[in-house]
Protein backbone atom coordinates (compact mmCIF):
# COMPACT_ATOMS: atom_id res chain seq x y z
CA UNK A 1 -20.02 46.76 42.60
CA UNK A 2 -22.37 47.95 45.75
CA UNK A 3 -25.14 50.16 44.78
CA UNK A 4 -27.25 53.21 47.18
CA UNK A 5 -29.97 50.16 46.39
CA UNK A 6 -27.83 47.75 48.02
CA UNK A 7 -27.90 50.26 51.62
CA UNK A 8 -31.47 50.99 51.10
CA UNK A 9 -32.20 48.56 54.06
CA UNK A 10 -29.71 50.65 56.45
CA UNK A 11 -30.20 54.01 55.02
CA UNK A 12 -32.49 55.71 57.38
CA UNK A 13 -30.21 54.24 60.12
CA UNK A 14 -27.04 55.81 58.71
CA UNK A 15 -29.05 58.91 58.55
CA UNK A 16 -30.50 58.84 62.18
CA UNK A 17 -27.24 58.28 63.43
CA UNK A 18 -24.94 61.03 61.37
CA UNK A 19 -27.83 63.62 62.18
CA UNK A 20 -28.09 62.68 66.22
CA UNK A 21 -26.84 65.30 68.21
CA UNK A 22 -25.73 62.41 70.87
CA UNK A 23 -22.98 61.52 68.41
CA UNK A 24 -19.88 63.30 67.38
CA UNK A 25 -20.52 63.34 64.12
CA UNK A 26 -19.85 66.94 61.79
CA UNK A 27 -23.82 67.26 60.71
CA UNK A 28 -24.57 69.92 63.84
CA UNK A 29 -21.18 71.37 62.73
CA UNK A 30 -20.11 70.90 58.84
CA UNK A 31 -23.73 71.23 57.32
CA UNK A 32 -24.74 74.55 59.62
CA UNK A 33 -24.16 76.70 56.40
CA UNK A 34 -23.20 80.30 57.69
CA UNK A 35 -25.81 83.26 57.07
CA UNK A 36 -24.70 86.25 54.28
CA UNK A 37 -21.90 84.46 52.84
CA UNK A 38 -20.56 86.81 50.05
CA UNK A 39 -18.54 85.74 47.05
CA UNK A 40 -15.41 84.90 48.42
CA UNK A 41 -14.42 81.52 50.17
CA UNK A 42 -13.00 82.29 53.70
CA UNK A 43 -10.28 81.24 55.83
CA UNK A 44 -12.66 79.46 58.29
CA UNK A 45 -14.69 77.99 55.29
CA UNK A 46 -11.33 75.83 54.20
CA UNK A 47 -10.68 75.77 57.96
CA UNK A 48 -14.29 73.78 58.81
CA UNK A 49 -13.21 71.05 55.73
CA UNK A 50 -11.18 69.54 58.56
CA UNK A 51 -14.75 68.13 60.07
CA UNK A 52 -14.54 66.15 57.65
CA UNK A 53 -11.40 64.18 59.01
CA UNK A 54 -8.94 66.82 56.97
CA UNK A 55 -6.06 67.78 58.25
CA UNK A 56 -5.52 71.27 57.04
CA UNK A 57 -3.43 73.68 59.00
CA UNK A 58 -2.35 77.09 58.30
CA UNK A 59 0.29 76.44 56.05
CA UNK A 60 -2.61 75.05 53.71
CA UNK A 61 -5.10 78.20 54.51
CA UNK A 62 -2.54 81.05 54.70
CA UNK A 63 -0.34 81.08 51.16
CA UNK A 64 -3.89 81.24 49.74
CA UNK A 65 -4.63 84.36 50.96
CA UNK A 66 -1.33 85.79 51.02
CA UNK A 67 -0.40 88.73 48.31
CA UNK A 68 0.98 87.82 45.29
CA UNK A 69 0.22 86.02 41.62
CA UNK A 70 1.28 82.46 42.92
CA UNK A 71 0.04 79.10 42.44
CA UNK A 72 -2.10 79.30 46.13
CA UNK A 73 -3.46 82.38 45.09
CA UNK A 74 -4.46 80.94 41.58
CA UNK A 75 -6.02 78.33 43.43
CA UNK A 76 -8.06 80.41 45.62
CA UNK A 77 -9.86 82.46 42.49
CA UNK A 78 -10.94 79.20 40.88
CA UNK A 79 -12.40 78.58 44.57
CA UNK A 80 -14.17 81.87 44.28
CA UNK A 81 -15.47 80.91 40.63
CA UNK A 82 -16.80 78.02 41.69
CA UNK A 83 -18.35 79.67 44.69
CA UNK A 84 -20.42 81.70 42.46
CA UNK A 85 -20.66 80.37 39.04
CA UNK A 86 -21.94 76.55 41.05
CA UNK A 87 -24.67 78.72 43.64
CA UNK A 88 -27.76 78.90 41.30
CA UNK A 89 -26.30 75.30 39.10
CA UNK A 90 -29.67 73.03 39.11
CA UNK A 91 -29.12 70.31 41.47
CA UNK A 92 -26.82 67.50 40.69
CA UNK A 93 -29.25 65.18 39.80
CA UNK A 94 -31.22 67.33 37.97
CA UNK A 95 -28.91 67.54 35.41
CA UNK A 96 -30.37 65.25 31.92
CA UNK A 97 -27.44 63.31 31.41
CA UNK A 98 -23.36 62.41 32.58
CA UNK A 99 -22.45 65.25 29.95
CA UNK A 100 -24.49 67.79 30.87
CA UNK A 101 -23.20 67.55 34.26
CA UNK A 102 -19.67 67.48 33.86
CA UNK A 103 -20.28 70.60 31.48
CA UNK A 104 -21.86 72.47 34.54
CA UNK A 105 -19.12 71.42 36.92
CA UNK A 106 -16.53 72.95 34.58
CA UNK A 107 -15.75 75.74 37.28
CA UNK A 108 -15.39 72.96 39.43
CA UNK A 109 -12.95 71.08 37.48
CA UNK A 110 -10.62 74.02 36.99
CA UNK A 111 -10.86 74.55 40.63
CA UNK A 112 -9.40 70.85 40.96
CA UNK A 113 -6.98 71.63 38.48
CA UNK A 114 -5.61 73.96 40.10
CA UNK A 115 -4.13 72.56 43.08
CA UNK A 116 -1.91 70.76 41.02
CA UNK A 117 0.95 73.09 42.03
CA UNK A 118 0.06 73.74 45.12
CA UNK A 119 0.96 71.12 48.49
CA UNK A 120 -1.45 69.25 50.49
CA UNK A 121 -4.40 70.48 48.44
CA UNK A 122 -6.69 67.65 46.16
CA UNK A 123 -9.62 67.26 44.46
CA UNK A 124 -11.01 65.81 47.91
CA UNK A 125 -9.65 68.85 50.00
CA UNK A 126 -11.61 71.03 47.25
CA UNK A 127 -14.51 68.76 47.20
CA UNK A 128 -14.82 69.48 51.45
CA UNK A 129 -14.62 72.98 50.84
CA UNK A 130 -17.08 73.58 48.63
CA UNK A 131 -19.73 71.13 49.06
CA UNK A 132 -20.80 73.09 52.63
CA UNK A 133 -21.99 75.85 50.55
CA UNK A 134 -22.95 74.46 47.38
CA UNK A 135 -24.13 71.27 48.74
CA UNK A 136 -27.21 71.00 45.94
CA UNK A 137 -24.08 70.10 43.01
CA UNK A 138 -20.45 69.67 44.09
CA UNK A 139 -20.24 66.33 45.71
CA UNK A 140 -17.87 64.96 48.59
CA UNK A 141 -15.72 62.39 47.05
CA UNK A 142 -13.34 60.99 49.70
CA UNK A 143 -11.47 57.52 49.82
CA UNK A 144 -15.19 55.93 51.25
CA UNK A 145 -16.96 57.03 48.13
CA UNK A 146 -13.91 56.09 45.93
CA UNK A 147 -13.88 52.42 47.29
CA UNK A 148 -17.96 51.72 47.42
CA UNK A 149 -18.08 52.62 43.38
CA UNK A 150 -14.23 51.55 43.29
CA UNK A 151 -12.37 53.60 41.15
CA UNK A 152 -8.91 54.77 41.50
CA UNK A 153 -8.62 58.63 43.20
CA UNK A 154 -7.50 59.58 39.94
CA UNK A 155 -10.82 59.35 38.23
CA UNK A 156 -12.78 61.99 39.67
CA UNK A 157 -15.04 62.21 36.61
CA UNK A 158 -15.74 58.84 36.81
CA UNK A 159 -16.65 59.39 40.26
CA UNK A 160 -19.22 62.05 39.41
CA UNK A 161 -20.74 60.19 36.80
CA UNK A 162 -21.39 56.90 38.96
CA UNK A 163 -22.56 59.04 41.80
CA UNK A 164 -24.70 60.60 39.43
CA UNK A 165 -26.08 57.47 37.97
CA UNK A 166 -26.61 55.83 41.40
CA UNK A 167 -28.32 58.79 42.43
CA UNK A 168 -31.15 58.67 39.70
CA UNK A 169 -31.72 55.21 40.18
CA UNK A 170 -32.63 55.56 43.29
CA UNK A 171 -33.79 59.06 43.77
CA UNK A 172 -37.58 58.47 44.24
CA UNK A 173 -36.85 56.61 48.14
CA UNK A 174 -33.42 59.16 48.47
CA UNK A 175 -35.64 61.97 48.05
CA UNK A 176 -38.24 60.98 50.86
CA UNK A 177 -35.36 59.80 52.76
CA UNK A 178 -33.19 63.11 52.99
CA UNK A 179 -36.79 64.97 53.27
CA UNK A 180 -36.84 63.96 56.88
CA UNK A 181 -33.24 65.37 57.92
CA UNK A 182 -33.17 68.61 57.25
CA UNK A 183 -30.07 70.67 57.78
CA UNK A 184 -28.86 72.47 61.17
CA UNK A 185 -29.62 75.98 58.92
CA UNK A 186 -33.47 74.38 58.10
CA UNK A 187 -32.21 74.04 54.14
CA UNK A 188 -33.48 70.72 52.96
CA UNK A 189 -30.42 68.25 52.89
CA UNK A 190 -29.45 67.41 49.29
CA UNK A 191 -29.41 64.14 47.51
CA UNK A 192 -25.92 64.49 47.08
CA UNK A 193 -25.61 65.06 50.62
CA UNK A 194 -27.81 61.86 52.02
CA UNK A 195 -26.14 59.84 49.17
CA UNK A 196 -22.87 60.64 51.12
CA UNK A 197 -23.55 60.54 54.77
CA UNK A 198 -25.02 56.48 53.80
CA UNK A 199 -22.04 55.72 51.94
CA UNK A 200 -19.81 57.26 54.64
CA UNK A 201 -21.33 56.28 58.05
CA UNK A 202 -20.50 53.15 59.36
């Protein structure tokens, strides 16, 4: 099974070349966090997921925001508790072990539970959604990251916990790595973050 050790050697290219405003890549785009963002994920904030290579249109965005005590609207207040019970989480590898992790991303698992019931929407779409503002802990786990650690889309815990272990291992280069790319917004980019743009950029 590949390893972030095993892409140390192409690493800082990956990075150059996600982060280079030549390229059409969603780093200029995506990771430029908005200013005064309140408690509430918006319309445009499940609407910018699709730079991510989502395809989310209105019939995904609307129901959510519609009135009512549905499913969509469930959904979207397990968003919001994520939003704010995830903002001040230490960082993802910060965390001592697997456990203590999963216990933090508990909002974040209900969050994922909850679009169960409700069409086109998956622990990736919320894992896009969230991660631009609370890119320190919820981490992007797409089909790439799935098939580097390979494990089925159904484990997302197992996902989290070999991201997390990867991570550690190698967070002493990942940290001086993502120190040189900061974000669009001047925030530091997160380990979580480099880990994924690596993994994800051909």
């Amino acid at each position: 099974m590949p390893r972030l050790e095993d892409m140390k050697l192409v690493a800082e290219d990956r990075l150059n070349a996600y982060t280079d405003p030549a390229n059409h890549y969603a780093f200029r785009t995506y990771d430029r966090v908005p200013e005064g963002h309140g408690d509430t994920v918006l319309p445009e904030d499940i609407l910018a997921a699709n730079l991510l290579s989502l395809r989310l249109s209105w019939k995904e965005v609307t129901p959510l925001f519609a009135e009512g005590s549905g499913p969509a609207q469930d959904l979207l207040a397990r968003l919001n508790d994520a939003l704010v019970g995830l903002r001040d989480a230490p960082a993802f590898e910060e965390h001592d072990d697997v456990a203590a992790l999963q216990d933090t991303l508990t909002p974040l698992v209900n969050a994922n539970r909850a679009t169960e019931t409700v069409k086109k929407w998956t622990a990736v779409t919320v894992s896009k959604v969230l991660h631009r503002h609370l890119p320190h802990i919820v981490p992007i786990i797409d089909s790439r990251v799935r098939e580097f650690y390979g494990l089925p889309r159904t484990n997302v815990a197992g996902l989290r916990a070999a991201l997390f272990k990867d991570i550690r291992n190698n967070e002493d280069w990942l940290s001086h790595l993502a120190a040189a790319y900061p974000r669009p917004d001047g925030q530091p980019m997160s380990l979580v973050r480099a880990a994924d743009i690596i993994i994800w950029t051909p």
